[in-house]
Each structure stands twice: as C-alpha cells, then as structure tokens.
C-alpha atoms as a PDB file:
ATOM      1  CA  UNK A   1      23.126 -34.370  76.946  1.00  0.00           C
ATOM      2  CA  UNK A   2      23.728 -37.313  73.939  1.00  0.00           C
ATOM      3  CA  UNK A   3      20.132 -37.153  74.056  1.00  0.00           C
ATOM      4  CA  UNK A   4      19.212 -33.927  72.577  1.00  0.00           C
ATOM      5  CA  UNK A   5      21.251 -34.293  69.833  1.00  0.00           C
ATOM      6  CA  UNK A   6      18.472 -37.053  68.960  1.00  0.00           C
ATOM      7  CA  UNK A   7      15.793 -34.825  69.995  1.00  0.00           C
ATOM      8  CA  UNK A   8      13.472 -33.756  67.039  1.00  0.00           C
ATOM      9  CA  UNK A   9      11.099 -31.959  68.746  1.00  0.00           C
ATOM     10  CA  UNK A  10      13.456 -29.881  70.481  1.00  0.00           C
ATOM     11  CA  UNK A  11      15.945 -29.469  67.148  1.00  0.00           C
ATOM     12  CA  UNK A  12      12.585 -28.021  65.361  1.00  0.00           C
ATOM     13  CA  UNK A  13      11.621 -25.961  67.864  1.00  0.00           C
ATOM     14  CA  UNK A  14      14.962 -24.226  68.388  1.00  0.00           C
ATOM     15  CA  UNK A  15      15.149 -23.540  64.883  1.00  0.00           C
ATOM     16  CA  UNK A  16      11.837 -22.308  64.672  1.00  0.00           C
ATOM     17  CA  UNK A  17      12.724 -19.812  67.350  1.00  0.00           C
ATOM     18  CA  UNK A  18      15.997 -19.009  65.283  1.00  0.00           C
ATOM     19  CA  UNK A  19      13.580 -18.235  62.176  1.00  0.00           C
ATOM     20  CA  UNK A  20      11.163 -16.153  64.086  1.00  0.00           C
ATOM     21  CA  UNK A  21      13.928 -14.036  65.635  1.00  0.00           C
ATOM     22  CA  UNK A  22      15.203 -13.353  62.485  1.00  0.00           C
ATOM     23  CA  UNK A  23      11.982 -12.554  60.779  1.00  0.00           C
ATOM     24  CA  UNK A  24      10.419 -10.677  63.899  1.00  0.00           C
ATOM     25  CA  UNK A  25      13.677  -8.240  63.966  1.00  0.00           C
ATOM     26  CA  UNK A  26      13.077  -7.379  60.132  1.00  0.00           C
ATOM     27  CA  UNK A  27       9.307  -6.978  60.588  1.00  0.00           C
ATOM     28  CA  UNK A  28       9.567  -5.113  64.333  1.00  0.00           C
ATOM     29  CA  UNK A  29      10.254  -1.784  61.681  1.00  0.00           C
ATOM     30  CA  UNK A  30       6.518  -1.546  60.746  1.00  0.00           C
ATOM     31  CA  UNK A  31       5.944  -2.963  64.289  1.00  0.00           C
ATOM     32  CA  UNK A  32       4.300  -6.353  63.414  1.00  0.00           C
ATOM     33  CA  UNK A  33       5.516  -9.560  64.666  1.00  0.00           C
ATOM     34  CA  UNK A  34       5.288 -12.240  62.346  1.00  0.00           C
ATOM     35  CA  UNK A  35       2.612 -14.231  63.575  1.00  0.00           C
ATOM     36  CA  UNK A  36       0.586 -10.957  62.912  1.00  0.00           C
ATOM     37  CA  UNK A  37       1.936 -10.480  59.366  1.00  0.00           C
ATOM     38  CA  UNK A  38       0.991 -14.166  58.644  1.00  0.00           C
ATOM     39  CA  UNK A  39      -1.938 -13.588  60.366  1.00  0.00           C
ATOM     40  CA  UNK A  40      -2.584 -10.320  58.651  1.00  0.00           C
ATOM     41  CA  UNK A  41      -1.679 -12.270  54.994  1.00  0.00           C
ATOM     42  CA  UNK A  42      -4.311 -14.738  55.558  1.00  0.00           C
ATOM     43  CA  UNK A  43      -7.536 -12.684  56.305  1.00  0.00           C
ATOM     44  CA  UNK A  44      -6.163 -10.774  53.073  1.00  0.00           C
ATOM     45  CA  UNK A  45      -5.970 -14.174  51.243  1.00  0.00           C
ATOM     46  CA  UNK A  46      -9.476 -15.315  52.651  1.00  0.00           C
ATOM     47  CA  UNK A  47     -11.437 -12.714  53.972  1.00  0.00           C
ATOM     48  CA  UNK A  48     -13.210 -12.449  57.265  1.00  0.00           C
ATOM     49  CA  UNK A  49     -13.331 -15.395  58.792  1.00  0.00           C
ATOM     50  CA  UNK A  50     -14.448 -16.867  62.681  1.00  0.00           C
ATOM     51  CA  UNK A  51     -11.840 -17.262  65.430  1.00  0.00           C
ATOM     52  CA  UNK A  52     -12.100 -20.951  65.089  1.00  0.00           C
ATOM     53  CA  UNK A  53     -11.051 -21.039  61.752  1.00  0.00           C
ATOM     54  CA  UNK A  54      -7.956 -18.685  62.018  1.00  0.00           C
ATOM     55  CA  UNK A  55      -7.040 -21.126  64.758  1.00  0.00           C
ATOM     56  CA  UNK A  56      -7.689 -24.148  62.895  1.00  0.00           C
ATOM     57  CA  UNK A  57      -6.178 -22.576  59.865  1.00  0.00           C
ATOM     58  CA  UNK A  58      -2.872 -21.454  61.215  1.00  0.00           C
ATOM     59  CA  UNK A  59      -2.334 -24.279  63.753  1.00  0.00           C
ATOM     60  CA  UNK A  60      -2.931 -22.186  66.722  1.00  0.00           C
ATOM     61  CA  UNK A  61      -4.281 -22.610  70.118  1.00  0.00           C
ATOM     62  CA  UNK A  62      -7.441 -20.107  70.799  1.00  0.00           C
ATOM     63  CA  UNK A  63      -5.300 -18.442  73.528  1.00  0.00           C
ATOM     64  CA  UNK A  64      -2.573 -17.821  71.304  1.00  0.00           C
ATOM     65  CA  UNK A  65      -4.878 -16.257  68.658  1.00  0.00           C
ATOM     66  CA  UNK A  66      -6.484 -14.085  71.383  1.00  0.00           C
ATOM     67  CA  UNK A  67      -3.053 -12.547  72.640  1.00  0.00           C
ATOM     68  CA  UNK A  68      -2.273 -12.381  69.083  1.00  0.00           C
ATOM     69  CA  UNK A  69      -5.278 -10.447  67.594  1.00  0.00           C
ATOM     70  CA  UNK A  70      -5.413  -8.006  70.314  1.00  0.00           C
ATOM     71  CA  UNK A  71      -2.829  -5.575  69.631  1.00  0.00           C
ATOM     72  CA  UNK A  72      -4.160  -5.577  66.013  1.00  0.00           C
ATOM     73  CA  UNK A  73      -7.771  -4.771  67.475  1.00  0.00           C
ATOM     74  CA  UNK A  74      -6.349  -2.201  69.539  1.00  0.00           C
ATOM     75  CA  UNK A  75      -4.435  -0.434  66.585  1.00  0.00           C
ATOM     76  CA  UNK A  76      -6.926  -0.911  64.419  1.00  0.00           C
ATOM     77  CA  UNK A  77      -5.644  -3.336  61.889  1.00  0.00           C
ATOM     78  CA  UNK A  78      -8.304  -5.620  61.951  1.00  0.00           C
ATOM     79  CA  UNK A  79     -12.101  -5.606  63.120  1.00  0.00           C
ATOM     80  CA  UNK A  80     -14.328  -8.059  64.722  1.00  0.00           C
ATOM     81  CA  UNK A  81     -17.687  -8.067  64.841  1.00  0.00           C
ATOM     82  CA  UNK A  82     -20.153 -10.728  66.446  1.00  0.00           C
ATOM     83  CA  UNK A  83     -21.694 -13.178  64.246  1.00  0.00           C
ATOM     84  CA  UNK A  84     -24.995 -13.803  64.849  1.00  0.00           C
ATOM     85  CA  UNK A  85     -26.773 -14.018  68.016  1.00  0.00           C
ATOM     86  CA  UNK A  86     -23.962 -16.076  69.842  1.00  0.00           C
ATOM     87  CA  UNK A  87     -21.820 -12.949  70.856  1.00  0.00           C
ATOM     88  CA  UNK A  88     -18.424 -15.346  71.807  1.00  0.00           C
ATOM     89  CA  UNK A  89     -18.407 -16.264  67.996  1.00  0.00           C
ATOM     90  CA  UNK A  90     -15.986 -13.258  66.178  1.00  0.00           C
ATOM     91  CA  UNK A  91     -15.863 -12.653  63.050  1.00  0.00           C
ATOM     92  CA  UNK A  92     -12.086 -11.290  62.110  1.00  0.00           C
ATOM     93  CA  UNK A  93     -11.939  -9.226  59.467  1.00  0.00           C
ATOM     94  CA  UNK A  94      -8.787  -7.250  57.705  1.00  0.00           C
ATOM     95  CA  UNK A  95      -9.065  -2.771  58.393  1.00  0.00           C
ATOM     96  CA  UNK A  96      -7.854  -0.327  55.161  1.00  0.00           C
ATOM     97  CA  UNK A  97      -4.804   0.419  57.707  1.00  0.00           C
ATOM     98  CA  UNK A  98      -4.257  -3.706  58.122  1.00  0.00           C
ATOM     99  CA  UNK A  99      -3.764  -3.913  54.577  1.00  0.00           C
ATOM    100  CA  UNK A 100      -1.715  -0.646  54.406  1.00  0.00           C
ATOM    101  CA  UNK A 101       0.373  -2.515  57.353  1.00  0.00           C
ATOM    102  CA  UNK A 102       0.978  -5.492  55.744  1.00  0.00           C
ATOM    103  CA  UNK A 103       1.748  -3.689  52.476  1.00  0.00           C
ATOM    104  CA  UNK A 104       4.463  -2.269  54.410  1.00  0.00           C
ATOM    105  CA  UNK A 105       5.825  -5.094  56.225  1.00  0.00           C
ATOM    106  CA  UNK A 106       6.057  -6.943  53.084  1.00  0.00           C
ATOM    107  CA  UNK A 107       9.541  -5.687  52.087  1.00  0.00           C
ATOM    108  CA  UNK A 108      11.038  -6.427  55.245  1.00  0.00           C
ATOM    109  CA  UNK A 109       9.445 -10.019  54.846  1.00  0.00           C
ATOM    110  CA  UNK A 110      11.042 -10.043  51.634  1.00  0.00           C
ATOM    111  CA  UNK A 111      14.655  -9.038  53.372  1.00  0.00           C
ATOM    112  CA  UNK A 112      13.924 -11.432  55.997  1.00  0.00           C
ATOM    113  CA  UNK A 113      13.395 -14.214  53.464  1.00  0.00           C
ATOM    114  CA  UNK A 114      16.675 -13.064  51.374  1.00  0.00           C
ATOM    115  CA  UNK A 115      18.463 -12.961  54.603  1.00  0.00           C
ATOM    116  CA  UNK A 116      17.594 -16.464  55.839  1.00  0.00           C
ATOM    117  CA  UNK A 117      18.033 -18.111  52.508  1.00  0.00           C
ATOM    118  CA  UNK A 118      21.533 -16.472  51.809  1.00  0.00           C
ATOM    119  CA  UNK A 119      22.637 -18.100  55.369  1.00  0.00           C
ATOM    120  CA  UNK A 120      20.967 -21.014  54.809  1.00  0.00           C
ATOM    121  CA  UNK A 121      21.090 -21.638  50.901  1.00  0.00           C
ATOM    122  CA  UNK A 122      18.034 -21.287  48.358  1.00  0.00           C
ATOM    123  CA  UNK A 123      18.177 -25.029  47.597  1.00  0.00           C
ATOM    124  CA  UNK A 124      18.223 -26.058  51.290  1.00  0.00           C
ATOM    125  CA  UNK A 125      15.422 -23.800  52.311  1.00  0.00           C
ATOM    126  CA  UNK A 126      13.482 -24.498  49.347  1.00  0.00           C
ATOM    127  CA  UNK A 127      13.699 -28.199  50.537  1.00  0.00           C
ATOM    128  CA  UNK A 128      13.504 -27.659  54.038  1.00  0.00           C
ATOM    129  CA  UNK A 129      10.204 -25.755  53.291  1.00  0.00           C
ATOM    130  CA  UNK A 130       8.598 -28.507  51.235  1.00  0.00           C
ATOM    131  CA  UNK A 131       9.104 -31.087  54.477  1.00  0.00           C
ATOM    132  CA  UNK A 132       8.054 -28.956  56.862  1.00  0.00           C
ATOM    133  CA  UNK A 133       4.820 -29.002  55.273  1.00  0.00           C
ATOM    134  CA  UNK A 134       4.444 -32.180  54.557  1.00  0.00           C
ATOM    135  CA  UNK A 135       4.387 -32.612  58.000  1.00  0.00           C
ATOM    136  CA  UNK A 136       1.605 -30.241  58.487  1.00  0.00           C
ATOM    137  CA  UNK A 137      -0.512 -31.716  55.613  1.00  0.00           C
ATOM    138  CA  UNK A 138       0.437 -35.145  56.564  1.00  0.00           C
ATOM    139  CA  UNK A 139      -0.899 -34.516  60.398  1.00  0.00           C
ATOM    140  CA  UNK A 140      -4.209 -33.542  59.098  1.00  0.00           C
ATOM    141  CA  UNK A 141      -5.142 -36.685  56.724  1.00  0.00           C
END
C-alpha cells in the first residue's frame, strides 16, 4: 500500500478524475461534458479541422474522439463532412448551435474554475497548471 503513496501515475490520474468530476457536474447544466466543451473550444479556436488532428491536438486516442464527437453529431453541435475522395478522413467542424452551446457552458466553466481554485488556492493552481503542461510540451520535443 507504501507504494502508491510513491505512485505518480496513479496520484495524477486520481486527481485528474477529481478535476473532471468537479468540472463535468458544473457543465452537466448545459449538458456537455468537459471533454466536449474543450473539444467544442478548440474547433472554435481553430476551425474545422481532420479527426487526426483533434486527436493529435488534444492528446486523445481516435476511439476516445469517436465516442466523444458522437453525441455532438447527433445533437447537432458540430458537423463532419468527408474530405476529399478518402471518405474515412472527417473533417470536424463547429454548428451555429455548438457555438451557442459552448457560449452557454462557459459560465459554468467559469464557476467550475472559481470553485476548484477557491479549494485549491489561485497560487497553487496557477502553478500546478504551468507543470502540468510542461509535461505535455516537454513529451512532444
């Protein structure tokens, strides 16, 4: 048991699942979770863009993205399209009611974010933020 305690793999990923909770319960009110909110955020930021490169983009595995984007498809918040003649290459693109979504979800991101960082402290989420991506930038130099 001595051994989780040393366990960094398993200490991230519990917290991560902590976070998520937290931000998924704010965010379940406009009925997004919030890999689709960050999802949604990033075709906004970007535009349309392939499968490959929301996976490679956001860290996820293809299967992921697939179980991910579906609901969206389904309730219209985003589009895809084919691209080209190769029909298995989707192009993802963000719907007026996507953006009207995400519009919406934004507050409770907002009250998730206040809510985290008044448990956790500003200062110690604003540094706990900057080295969790340095780990993510530092994986992919």
């Amino acid at each position: 048991m001595e051994a989780l305690f040393d366990d960094d793999c398993f200490a991230i990923r519990q917290a991560a699942r902590h976070v998520s909770q937290l931000y998924d319960r704010h965010l379940s009110q406009v009925g997004l979770t919030i890999t689709q909110f960050s999802l949604l955020g990033r075709l906004k930021r970007t535009g349309p863009m392939t499968m490959k490169q929301i996976a490679e983009a956001m860290r996820m595995q293809r299967t992921t993205l697939v179980r991910t984007i579906q609901p969206l498809r389904r309730d219209g918040l985003v589009s895809s399209e084919a691209l080209g003649a190769d029909a298995r290459t989707l192009l993802i693109s963000l719907t007026t009611a996507g953006e009207q979504r995400l519009n919406a979800g934004r507050a409770h991101w907002y009250a998730a974010q206040a809510e985290f960082e008044h448990r956790f402290g500003e200062q110690r989420a604003a540094a706990l933020r900057s080295e969790l991506f340095a780990i993510t930038r530092d994986a992919s130099t």
